[in-house]
PDB file of N, CA and C in Angstrom:
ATOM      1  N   UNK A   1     -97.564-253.069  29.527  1.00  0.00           N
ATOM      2  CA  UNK A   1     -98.978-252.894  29.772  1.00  0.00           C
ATOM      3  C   UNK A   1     -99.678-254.243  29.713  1.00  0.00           C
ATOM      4  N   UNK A   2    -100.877-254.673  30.681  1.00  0.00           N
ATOM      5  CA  UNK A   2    -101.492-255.704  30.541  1.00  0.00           C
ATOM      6  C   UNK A   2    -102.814-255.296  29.526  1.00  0.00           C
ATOM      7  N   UNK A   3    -103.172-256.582  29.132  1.00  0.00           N
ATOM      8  CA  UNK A   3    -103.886-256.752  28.015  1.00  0.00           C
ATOM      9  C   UNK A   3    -105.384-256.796  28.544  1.00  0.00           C
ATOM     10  N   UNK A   4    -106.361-256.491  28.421  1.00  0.00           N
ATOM     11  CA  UNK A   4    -107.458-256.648  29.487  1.00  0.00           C
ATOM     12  C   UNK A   4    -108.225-257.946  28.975  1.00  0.00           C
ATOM     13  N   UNK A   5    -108.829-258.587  30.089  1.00  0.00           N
ATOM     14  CA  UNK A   5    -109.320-260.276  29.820  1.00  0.00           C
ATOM     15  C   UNK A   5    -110.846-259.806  29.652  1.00  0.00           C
ATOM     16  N   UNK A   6    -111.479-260.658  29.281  1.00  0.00           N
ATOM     17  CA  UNK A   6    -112.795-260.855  28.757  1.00  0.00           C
ATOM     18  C   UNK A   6    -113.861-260.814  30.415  1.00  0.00           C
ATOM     19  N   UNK A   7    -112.747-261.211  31.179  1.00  0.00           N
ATOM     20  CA  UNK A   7    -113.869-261.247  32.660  1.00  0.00           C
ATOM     21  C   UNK A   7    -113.409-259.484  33.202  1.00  0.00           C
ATOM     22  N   UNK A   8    -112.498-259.056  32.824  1.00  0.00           N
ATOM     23  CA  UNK A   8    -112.529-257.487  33.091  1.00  0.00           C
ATOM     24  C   UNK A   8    -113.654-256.321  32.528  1.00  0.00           C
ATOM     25  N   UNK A   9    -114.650-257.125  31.544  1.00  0.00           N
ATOM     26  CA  UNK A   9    -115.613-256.657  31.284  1.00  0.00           C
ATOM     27  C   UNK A   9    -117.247-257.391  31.407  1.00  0.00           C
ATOM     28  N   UNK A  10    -118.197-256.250  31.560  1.00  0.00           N
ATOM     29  CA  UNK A  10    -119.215-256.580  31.909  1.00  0.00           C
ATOM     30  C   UNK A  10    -120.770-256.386  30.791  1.00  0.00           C
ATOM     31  N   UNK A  11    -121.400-256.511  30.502  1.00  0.00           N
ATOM     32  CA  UNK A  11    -121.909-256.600  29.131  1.00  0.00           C
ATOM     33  C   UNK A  11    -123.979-256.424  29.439  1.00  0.00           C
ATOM     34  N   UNK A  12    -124.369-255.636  28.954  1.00  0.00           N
ATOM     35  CA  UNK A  12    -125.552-255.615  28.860  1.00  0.00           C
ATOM     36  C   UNK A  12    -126.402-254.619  27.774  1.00  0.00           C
ATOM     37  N   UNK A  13    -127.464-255.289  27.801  1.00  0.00           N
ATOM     38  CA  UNK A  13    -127.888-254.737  26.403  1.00  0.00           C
ATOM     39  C   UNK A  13    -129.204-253.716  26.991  1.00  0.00           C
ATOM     40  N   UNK A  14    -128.974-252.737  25.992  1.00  0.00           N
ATOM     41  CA  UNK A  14    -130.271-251.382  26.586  1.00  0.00           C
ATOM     42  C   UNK A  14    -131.259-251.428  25.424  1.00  0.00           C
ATOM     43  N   UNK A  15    -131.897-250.616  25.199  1.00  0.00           N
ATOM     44  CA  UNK A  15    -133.066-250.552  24.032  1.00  0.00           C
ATOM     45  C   UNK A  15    -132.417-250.020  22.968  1.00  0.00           C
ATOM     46  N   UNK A  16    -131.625-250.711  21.857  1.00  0.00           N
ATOM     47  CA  UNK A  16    -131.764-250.624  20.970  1.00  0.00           C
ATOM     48  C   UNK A  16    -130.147-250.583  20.921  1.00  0.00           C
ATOM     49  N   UNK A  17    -129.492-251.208  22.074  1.00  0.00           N
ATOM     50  CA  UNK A  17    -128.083-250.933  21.900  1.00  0.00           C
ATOM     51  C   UNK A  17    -127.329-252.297  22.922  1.00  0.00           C
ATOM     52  N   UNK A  18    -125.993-252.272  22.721  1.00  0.00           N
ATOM     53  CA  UNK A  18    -125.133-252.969  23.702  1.00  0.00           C
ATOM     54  C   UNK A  18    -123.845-252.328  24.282  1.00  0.00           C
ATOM     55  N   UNK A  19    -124.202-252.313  25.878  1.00  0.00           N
ATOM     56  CA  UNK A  19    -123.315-251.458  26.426  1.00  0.00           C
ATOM     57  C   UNK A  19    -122.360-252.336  26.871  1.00  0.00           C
ATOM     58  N   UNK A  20    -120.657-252.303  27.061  1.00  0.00           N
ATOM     59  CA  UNK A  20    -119.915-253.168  27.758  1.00  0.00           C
ATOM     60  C   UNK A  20    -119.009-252.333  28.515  1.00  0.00           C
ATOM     61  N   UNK A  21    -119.032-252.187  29.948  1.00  0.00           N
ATOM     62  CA  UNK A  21    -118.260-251.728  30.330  1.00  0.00           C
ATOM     63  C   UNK A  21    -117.209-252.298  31.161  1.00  0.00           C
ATOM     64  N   UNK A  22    -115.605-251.639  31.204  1.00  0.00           N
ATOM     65  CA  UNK A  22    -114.897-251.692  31.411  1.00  0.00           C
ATOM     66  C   UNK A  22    -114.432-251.938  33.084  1.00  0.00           C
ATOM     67  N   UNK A  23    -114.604-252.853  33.940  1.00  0.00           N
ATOM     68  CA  UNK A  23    -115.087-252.901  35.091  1.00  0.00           C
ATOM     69  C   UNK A  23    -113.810-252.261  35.955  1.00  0.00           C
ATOM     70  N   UNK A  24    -112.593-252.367  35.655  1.00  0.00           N
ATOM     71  CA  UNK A  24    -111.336-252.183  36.316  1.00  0.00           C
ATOM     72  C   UNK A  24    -111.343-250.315  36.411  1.00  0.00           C
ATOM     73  N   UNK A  25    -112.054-249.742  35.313  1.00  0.00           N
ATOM     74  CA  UNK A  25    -111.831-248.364  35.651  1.00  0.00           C
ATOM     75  C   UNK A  25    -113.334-247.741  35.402  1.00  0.00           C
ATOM     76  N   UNK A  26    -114.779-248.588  35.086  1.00  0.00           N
ATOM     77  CA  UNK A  26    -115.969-247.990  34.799  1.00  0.00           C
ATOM     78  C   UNK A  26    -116.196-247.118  33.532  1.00  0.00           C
ATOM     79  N   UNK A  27    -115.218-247.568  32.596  1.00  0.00           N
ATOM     80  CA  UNK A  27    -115.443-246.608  31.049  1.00  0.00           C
ATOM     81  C   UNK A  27    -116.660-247.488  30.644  1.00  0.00           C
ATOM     82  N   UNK A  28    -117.356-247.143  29.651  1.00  0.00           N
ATOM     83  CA  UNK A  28    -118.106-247.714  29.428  1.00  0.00           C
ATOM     84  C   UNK A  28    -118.623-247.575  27.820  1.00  0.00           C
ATOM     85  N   UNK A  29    -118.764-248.160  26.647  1.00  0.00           N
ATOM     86  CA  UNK A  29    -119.225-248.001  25.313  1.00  0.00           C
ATOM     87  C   UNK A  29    -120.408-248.343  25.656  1.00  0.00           C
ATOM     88  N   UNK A  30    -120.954-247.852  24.550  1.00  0.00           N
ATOM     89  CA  UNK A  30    -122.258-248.184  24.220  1.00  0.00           C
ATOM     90  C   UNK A  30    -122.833-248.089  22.634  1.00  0.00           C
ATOM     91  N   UNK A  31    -123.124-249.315  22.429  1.00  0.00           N
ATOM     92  CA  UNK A  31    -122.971-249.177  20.966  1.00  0.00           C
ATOM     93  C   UNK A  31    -124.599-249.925  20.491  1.00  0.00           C
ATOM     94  N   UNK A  32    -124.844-248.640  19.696  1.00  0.00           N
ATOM     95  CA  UNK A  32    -126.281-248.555  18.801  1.00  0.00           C
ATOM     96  C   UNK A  32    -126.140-249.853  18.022  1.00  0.00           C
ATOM     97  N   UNK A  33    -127.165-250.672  17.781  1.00  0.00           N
ATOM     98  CA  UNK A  33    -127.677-251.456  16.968  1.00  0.00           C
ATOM     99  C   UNK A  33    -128.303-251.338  16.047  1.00  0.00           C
ATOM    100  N   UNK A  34    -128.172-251.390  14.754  1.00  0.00           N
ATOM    101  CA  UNK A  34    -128.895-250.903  13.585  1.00  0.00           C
ATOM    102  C   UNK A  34    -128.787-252.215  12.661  1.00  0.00           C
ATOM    103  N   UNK A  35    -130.485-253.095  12.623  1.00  0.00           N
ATOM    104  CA  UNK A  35    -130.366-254.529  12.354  1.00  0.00           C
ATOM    105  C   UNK A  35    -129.682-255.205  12.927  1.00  0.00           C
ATOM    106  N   UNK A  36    -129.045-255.646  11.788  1.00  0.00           N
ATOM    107  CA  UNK A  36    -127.598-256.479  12.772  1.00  0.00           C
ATOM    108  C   UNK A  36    -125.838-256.347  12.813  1.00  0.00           C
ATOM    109  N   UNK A  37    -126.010-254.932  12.523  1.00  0.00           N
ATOM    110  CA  UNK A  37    -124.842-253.919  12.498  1.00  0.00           C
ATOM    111  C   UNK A  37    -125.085-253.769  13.676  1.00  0.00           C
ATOM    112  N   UNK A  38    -123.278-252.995  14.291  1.00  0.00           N
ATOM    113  CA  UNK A  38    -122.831-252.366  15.425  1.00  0.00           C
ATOM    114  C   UNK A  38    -122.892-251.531  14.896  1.00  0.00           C
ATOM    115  N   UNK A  39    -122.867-249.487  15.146  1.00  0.00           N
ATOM    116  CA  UNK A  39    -122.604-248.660  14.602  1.00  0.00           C
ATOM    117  C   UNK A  39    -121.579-248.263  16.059  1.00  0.00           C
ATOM    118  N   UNK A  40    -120.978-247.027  15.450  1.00  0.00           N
ATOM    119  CA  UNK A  40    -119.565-246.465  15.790  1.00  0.00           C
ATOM    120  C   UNK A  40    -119.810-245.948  18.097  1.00  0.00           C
ATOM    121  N   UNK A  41    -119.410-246.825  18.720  1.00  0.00           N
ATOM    122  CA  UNK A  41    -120.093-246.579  20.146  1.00  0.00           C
ATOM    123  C   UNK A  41    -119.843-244.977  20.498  1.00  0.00           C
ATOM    124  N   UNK A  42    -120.751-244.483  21.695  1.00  0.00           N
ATOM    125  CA  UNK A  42    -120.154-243.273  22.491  1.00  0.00           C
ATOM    126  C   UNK A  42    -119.369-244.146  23.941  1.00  0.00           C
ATOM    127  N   UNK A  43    -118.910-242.807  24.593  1.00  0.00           N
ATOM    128  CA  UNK A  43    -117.498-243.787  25.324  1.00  0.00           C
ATOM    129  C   UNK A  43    -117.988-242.872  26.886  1.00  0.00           C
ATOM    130  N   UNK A  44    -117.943-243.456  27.847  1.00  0.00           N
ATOM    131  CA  UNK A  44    -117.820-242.786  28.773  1.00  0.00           C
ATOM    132  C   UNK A  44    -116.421-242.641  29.346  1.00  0.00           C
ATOM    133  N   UNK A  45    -116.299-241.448  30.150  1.00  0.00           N
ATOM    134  CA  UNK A  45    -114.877-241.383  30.224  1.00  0.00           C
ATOM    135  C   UNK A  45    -114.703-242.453  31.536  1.00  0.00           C
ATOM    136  N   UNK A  46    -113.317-242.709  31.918  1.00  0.00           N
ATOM    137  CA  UNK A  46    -113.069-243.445  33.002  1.00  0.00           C
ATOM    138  C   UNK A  46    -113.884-242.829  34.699  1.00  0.00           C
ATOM    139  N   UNK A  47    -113.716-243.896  35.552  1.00  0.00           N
ATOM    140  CA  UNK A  47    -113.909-243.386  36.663  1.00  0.00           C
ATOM    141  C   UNK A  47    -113.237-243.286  37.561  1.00  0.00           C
ATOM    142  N   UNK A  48    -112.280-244.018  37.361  1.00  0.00           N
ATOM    143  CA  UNK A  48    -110.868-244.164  38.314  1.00  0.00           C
ATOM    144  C   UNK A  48    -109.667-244.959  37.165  1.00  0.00           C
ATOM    145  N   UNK A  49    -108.473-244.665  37.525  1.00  0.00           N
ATOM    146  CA  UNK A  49    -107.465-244.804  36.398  1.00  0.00           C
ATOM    147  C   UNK A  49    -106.966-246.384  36.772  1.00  0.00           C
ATOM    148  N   UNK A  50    -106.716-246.702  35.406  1.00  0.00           N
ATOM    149  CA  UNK A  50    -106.191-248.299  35.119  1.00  0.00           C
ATOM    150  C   UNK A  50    -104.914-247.939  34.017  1.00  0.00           C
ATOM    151  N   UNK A  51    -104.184-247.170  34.566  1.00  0.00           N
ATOM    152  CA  UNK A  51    -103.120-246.966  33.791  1.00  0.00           C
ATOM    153  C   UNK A  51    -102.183-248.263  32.660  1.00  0.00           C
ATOM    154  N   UNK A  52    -102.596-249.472  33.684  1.00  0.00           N
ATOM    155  CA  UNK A  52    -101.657-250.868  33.342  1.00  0.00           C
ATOM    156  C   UNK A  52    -102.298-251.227  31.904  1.00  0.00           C
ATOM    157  N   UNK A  53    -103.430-250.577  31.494  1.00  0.00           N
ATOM    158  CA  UNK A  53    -104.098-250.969  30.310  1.00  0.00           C
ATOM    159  C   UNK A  53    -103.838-250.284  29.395  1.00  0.00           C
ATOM    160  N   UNK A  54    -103.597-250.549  27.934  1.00  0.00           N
ATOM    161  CA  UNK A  54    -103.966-249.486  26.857  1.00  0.00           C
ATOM    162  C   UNK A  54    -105.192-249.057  26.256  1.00  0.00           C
ATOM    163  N   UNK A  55    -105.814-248.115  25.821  1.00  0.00           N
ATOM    164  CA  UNK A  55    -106.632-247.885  25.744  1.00  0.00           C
ATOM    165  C   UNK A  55    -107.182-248.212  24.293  1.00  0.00           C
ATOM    166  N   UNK A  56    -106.440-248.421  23.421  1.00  0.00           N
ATOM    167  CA  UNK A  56    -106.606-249.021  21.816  1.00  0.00           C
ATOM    168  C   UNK A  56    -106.942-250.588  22.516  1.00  0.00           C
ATOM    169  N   UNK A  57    -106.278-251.125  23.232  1.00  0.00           N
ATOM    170  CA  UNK A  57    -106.896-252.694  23.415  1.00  0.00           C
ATOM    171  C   UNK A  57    -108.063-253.177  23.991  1.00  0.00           C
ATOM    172  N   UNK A  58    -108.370-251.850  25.213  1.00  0.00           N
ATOM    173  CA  UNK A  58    -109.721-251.900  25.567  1.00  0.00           C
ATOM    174  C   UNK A  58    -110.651-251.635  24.601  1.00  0.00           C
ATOM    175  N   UNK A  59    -111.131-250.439  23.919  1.00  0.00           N
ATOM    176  CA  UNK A  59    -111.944-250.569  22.471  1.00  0.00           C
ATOM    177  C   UNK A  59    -111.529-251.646  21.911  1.00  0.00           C
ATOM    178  N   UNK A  60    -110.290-252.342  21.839  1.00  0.00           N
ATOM    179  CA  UNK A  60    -110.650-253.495  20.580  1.00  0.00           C
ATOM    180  C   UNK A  60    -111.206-254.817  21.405  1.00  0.00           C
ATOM    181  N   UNK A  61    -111.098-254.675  22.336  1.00  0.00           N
ATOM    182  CA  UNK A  61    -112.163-255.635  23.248  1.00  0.00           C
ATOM    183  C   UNK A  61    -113.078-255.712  23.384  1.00  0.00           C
ATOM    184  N   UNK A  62    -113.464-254.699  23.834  1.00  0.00           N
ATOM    185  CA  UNK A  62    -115.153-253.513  24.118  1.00  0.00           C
ATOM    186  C   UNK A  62    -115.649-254.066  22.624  1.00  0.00           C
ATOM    187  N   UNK A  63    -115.205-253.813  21.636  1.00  0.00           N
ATOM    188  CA  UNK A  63    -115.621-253.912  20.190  1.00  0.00           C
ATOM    189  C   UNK A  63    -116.343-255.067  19.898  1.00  0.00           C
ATOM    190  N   UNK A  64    -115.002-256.007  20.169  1.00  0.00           N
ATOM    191  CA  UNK A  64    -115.123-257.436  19.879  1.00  0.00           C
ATOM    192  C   UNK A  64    -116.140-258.077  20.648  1.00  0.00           C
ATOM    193  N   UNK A  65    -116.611-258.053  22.188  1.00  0.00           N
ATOM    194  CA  UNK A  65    -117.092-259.067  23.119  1.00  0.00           C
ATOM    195  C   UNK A  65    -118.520-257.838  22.349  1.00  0.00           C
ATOM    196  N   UNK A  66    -118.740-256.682  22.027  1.00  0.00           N
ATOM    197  CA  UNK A  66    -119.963-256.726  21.630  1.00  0.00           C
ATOM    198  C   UNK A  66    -120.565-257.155  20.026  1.00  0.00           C
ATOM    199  N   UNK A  67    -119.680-257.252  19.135  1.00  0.00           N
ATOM    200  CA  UNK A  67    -119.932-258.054  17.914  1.00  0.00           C
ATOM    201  C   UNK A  67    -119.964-259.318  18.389  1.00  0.00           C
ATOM    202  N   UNK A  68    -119.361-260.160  19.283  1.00  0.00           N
ATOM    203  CA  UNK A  68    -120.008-261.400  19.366  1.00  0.00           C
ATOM    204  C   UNK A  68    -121.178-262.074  20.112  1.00  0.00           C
ATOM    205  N   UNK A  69    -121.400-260.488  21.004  1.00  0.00           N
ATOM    206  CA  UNK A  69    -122.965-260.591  21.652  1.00  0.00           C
ATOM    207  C   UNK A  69    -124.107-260.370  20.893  1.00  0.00           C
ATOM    208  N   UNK A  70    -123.705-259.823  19.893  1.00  0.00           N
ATOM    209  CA  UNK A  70    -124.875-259.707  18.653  1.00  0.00           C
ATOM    210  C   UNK A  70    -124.867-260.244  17.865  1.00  0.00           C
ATOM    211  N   UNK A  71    -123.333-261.226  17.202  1.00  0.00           N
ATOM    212  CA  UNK A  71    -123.841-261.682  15.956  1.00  0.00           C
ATOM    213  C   UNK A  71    -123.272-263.509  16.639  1.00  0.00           C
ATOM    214  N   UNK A  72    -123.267-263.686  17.564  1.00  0.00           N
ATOM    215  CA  UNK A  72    -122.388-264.837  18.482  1.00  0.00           C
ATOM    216  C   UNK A  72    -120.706-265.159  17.651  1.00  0.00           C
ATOM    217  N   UNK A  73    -120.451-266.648  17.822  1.00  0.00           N
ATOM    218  CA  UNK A  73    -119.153-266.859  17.166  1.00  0.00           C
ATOM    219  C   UNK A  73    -119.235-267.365  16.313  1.00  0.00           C
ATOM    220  N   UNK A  74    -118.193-266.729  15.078  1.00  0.00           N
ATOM    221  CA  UNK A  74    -117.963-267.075  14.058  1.00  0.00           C
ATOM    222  C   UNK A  74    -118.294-268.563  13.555  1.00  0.00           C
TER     223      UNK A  74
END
């Protein structure tokens, strides 16, 4: 399985949240902002299949590129 890259996702922020979605298949998180906490995202389901991906690595991507859009780098 390939690992998904940081340009396979797309990133924008809504009122009161940061959405990043998954551009290769259109899943999409969206994760509430509370201060300067992430809280736990909702997920849209896919729109077309990207089988070559795992789906634990996409959330831990999705996760990551939005903790560092909110709190930048370490």
């Amino acid at each position: 399985m390939a690992s998904p890259k940081t340009d396979d996702f797309r990133l924008e922020q809504g009122e009161g949240s940061i959405i990043v979605t998954f551009t290769p298949d259109g899943r999409s998180y969206t994760f509430p902002v509370e201060g300067d906490q992430l809280l736990e995202p909702a997920v849209s389901p896919a729109q077309t299949s990207a089988s070559d991906y795992a789906d634990d690595e996409i959330r831990k991507t999705a996760s990551e590129l939005a903790r560092l859009a909110l709190k930048g780098a370490p």
